[in-house]
C-alpha atoms as a PDB file:
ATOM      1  CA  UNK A   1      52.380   9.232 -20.895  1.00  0.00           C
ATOM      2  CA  UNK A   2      50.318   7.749 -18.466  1.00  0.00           C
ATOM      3  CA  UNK A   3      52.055   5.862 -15.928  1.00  0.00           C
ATOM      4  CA  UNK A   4      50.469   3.648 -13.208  1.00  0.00           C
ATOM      5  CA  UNK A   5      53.028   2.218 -10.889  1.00  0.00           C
ATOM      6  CA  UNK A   6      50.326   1.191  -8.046  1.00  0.00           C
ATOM      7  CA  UNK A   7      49.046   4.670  -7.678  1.00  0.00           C
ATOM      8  CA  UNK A   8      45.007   4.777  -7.663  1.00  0.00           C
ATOM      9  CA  UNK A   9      43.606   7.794  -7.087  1.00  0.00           C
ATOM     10  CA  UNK A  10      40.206   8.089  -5.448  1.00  0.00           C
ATOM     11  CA  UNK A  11      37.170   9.078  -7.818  1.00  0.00           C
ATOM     12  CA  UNK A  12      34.164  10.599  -6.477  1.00  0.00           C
ATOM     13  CA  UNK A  13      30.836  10.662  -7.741  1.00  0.00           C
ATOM     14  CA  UNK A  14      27.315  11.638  -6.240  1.00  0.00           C
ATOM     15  CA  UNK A  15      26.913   8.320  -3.877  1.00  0.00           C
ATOM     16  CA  UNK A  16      30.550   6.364  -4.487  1.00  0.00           C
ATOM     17  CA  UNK A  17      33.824   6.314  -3.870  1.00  0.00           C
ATOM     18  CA  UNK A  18      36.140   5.144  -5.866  1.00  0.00           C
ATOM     19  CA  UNK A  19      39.745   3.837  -4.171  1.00  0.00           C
ATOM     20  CA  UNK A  20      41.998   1.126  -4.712  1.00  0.00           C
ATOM     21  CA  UNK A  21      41.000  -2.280  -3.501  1.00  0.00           C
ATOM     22  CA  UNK A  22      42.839  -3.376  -0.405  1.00  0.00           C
ATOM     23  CA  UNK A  23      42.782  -6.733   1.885  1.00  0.00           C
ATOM     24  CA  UNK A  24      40.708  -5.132   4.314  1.00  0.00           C
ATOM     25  CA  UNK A  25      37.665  -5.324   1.453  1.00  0.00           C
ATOM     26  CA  UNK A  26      38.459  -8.966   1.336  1.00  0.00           C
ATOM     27  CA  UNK A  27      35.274  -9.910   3.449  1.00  0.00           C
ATOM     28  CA  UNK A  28      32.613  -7.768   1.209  1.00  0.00           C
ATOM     29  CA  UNK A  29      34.587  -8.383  -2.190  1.00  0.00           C
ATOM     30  CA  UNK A  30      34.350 -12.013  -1.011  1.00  0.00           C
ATOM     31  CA  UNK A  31      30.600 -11.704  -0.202  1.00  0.00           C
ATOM     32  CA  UNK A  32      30.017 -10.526  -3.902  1.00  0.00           C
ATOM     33  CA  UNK A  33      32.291 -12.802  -5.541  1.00  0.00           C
ATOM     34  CA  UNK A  34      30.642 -15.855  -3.974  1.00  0.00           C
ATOM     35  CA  UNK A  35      27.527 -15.116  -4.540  1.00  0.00           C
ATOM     36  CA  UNK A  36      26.339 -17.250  -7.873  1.00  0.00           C
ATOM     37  CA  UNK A  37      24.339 -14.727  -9.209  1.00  0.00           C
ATOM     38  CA  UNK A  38      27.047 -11.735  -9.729  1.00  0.00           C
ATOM     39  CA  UNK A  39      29.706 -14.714 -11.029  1.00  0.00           C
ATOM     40  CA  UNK A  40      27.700 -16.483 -13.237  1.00  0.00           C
ATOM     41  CA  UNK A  41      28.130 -13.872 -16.459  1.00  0.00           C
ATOM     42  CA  UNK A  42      31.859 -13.654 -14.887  1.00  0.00           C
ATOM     43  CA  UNK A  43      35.055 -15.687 -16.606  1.00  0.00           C
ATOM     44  CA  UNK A  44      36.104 -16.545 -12.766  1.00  0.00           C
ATOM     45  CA  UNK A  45      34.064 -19.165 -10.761  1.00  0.00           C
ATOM     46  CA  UNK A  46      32.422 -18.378  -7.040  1.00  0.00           C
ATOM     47  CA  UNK A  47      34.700 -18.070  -4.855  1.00  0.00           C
ATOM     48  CA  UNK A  48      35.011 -20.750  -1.693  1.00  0.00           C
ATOM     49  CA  UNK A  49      36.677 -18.152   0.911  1.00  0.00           C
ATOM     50  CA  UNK A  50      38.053 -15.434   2.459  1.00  0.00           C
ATOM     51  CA  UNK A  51      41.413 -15.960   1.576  1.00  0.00           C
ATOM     52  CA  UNK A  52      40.187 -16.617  -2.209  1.00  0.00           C
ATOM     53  CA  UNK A  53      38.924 -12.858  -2.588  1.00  0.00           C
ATOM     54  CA  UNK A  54      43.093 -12.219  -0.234  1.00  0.00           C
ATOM     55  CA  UNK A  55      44.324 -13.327  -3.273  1.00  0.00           C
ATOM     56  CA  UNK A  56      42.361 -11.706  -5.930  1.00  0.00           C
ATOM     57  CA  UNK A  57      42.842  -8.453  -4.327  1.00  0.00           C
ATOM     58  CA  UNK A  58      47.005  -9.112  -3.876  1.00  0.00           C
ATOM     59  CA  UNK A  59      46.816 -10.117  -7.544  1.00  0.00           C
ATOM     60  CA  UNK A  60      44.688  -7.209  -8.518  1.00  0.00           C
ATOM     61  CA  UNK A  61      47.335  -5.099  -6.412  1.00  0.00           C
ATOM     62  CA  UNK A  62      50.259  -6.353  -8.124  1.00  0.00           C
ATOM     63  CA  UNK A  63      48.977  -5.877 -11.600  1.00  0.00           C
ATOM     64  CA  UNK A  64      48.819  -2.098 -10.940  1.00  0.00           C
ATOM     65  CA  UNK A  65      52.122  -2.190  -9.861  1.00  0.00           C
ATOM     66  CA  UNK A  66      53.505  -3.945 -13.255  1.00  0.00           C
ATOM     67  CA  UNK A  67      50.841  -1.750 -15.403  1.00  0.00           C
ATOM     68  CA  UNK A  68      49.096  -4.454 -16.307  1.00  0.00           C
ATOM     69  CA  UNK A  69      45.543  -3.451 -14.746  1.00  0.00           C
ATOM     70  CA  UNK A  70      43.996  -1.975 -12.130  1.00  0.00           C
ATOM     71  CA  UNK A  71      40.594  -1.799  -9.490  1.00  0.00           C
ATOM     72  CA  UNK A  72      38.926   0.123  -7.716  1.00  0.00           C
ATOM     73  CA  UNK A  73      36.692  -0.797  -5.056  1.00  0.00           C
ATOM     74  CA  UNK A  74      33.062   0.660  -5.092  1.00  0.00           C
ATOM     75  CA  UNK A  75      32.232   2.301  -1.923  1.00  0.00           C
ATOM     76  CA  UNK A  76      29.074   3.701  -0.775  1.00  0.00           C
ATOM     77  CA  UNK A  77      29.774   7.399   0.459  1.00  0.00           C
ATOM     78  CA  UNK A  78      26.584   7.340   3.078  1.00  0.00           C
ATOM     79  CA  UNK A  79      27.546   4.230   4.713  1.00  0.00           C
ATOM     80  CA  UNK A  80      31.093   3.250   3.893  1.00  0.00           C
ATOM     81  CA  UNK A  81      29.929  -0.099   2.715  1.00  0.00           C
ATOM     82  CA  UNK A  82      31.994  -1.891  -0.384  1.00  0.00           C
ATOM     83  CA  UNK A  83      29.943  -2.754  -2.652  1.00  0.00           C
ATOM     84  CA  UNK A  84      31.376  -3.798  -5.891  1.00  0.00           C
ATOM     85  CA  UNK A  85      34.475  -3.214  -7.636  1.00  0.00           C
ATOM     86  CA  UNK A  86      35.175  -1.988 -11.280  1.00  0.00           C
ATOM     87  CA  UNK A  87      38.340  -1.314 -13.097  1.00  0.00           C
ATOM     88  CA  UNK A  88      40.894  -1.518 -16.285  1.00  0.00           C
ATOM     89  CA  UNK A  89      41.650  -5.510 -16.584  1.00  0.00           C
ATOM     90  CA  UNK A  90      44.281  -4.036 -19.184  1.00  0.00           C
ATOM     91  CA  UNK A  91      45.270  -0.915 -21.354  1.00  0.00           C
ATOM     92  CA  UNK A  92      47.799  -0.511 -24.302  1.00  0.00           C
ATOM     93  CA  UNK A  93      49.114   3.302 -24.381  1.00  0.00           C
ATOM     94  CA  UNK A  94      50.706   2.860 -28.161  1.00  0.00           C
ATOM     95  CA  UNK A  95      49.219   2.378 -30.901  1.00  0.00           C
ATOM     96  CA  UNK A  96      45.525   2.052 -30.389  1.00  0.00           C
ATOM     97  CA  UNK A  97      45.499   3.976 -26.868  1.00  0.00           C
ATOM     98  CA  UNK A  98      42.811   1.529 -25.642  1.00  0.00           C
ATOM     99  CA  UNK A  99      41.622  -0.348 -22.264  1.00  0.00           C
ATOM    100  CA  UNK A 100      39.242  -2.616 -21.234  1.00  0.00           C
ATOM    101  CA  UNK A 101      37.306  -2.407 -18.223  1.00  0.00           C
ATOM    102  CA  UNK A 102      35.503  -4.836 -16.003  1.00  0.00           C
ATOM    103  CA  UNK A 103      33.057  -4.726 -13.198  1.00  0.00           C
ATOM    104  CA  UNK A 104      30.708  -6.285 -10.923  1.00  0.00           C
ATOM    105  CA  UNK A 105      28.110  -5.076  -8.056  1.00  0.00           C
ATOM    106  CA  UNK A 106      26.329  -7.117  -4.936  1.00  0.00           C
ATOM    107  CA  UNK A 107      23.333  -8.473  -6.106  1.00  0.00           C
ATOM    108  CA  UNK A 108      21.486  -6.659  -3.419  1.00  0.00           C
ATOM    109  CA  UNK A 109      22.279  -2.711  -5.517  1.00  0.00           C
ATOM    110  CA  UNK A 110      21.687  -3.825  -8.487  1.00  0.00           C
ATOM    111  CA  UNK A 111      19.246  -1.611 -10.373  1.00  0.00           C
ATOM    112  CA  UNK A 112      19.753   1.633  -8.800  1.00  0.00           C
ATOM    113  CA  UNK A 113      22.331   3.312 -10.888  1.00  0.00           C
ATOM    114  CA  UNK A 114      25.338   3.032  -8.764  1.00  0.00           C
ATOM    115  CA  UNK A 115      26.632   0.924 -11.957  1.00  0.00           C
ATOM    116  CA  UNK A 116      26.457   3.488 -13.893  1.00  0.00           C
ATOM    117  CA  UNK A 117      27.964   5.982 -11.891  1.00  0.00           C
ATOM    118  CA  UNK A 118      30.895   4.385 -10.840  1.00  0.00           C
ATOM    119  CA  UNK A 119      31.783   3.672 -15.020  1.00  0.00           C
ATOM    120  CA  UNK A 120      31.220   7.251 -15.602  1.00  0.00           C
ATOM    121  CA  UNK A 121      33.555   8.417 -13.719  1.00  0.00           C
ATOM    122  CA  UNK A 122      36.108   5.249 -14.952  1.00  0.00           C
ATOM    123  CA  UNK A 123      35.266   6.335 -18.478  1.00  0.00           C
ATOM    124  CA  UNK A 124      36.125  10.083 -17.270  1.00  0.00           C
ATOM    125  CA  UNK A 125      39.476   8.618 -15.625  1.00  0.00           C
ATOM    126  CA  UNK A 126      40.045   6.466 -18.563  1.00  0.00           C
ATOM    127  CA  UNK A 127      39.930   9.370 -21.580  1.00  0.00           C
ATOM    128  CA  UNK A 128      41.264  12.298 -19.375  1.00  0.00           C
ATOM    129  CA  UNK A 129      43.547  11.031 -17.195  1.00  0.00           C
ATOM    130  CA  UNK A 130      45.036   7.801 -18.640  1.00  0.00           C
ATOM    131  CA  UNK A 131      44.750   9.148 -22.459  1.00  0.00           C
ATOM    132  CA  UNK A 132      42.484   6.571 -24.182  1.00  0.00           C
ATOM    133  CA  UNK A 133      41.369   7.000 -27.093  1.00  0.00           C
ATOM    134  CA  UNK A 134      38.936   3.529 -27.005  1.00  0.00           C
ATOM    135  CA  UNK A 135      37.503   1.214 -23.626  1.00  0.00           C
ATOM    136  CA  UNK A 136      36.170  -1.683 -24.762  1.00  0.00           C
ATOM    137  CA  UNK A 137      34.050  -4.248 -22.074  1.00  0.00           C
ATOM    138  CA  UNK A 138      33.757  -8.153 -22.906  1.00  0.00           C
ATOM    139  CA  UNK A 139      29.925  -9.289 -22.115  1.00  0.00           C
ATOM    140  CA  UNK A 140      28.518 -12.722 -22.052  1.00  0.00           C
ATOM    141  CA  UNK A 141      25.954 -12.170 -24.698  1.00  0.00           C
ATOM    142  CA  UNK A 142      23.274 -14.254 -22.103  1.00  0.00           C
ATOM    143  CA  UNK A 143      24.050 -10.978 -19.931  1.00  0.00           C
ATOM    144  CA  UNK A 144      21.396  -7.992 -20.994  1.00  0.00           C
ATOM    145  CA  UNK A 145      21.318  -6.050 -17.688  1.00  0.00           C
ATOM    146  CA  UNK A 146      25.103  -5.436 -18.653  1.00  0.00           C
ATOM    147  CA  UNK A 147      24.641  -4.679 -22.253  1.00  0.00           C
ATOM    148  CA  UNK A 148      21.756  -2.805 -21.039  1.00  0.00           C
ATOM    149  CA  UNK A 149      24.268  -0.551 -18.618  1.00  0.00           C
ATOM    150  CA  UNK A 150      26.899  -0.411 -21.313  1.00  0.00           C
ATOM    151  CA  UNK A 151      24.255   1.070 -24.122  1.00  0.00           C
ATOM    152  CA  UNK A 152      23.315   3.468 -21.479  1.00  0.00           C
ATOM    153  CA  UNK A 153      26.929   5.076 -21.435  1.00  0.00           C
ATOM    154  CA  UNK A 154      26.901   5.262 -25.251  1.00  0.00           C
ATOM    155  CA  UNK A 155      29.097   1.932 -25.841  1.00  0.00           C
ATOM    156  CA  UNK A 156      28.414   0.050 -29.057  1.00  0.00           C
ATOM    157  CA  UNK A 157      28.228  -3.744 -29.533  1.00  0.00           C
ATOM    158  CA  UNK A 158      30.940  -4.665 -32.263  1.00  0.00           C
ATOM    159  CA  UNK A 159      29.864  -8.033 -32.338  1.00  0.00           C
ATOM    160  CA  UNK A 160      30.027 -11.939 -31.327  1.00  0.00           C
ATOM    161  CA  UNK A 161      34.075 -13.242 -29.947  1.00  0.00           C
ATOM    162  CA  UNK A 162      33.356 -16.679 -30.317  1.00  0.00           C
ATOM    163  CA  UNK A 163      34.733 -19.214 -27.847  1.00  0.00           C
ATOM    164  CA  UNK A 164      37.277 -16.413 -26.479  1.00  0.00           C
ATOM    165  CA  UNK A 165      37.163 -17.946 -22.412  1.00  0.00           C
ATOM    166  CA  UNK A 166      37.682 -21.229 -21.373  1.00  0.00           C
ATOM    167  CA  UNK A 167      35.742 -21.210 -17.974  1.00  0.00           C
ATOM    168  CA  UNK A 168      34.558 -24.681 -16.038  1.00  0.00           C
ATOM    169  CA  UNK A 169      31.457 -24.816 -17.782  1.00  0.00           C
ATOM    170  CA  UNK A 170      33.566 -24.868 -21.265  1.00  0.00           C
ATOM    171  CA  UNK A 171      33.778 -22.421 -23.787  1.00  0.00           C
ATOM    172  CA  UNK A 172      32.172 -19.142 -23.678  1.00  0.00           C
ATOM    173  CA  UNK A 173      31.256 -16.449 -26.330  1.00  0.00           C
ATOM    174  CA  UNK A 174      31.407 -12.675 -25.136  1.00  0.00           C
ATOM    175  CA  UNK A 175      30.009  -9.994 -26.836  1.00  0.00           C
ATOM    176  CA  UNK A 176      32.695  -6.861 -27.655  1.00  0.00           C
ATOM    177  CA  UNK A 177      31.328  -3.396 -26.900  1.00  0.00           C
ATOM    178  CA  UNK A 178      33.320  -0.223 -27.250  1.00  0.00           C
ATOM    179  CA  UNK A 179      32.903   3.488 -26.631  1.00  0.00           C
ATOM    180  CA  UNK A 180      35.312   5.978 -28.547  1.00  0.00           C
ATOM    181  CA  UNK A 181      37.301   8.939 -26.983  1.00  0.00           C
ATOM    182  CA  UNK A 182      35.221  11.087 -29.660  1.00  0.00           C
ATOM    183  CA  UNK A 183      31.720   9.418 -28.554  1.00  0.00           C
ATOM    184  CA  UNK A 184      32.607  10.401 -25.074  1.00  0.00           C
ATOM    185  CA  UNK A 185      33.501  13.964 -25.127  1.00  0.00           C
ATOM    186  CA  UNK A 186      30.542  15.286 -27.111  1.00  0.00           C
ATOM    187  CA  UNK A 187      28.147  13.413 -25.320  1.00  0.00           C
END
């Protein structure tokens, strides 16, 4: 059985890396997660500081460690740059063998595919390595480039979780998509 235990293995793909977030992403993860346009689909508000994204990535860290979730950060191969981060926000190996994943990318790549690259190869980590048998992804419904990118990979919207996050705007509704272990492999 899968075990985590703060190991995160690098992914490659074409363009990306894929490693383990650390503090010294802190000043890029903060860049993205301040910036209003990649937070406001996000159940987390912008972040004020430095320190703010310090903690989110110590957090992050320790949930891996206590197998209770994990990220990666997204790394352009060409220049080294960080930009984005994706990963499993939680997985349940009995039972229903399935995870949920979350992501985000700087404003400045969206639309060029790196998205979609980076959750292939999570979805490839996910099923092969991990043993899932379903990922799910939560999407504000008001969010269609993300429905749009999770369509593209094959995932299907089950429908409408009403009121699941309390954020400080209130309430918010999120959409539940899914892709199966089955769906995946014969692709």
């Amino acid at each position: 059985m899968y075990v985590c235990g703060g190991y995160i293995p690098e992914l490659k793909t074409e363009r990306l890396l894929l490693r383990k977030l650390m503090r010294k992403d802190s000043k890029e993860i903060y860049t993205i997660w301040s910036d209003p346009k990649v937070t406001a689909y996000m159940n987390i508000s912008a972040m004020h500081s430095v320190q703010e994204a310090e903690d989110m990535i110590d957090l992050l860290d320790q949930a891996s460690r206590t197998e209770d979730g994990f990220r990666y950060a997204i790394i352009l191969q060409e220049s080294g740059a960080v930009i984005g981060s994706c990963g499993f926000n939680y997985w349940q190996l009995q039972g229903a063998f399935r995870g949920e994943i979350g992501y985000e990318l700087a404003s400045t790549h969206w639309r060029k595919g790196y998205m979609t690259e980076a959750l292939r190869a999570l979805l490839q980590y996910g099923f092969e390595t991990m043993g899932l048998n379903r990922i799910e992804a939560l999407v504000d419904p008001r969010n269609t480039a993300s429905q749009q990118l999770l369509h593209a990979l094959s995932f299907q919207c089950e429908g409408l979780l009403r009121q699941l996050h309390y954020t400080s705007t209130g309430y918010k509704d999120m959409q539940m998509h899914s892709i199966l272990f089955e769906e995946w492999k014969y692709k």
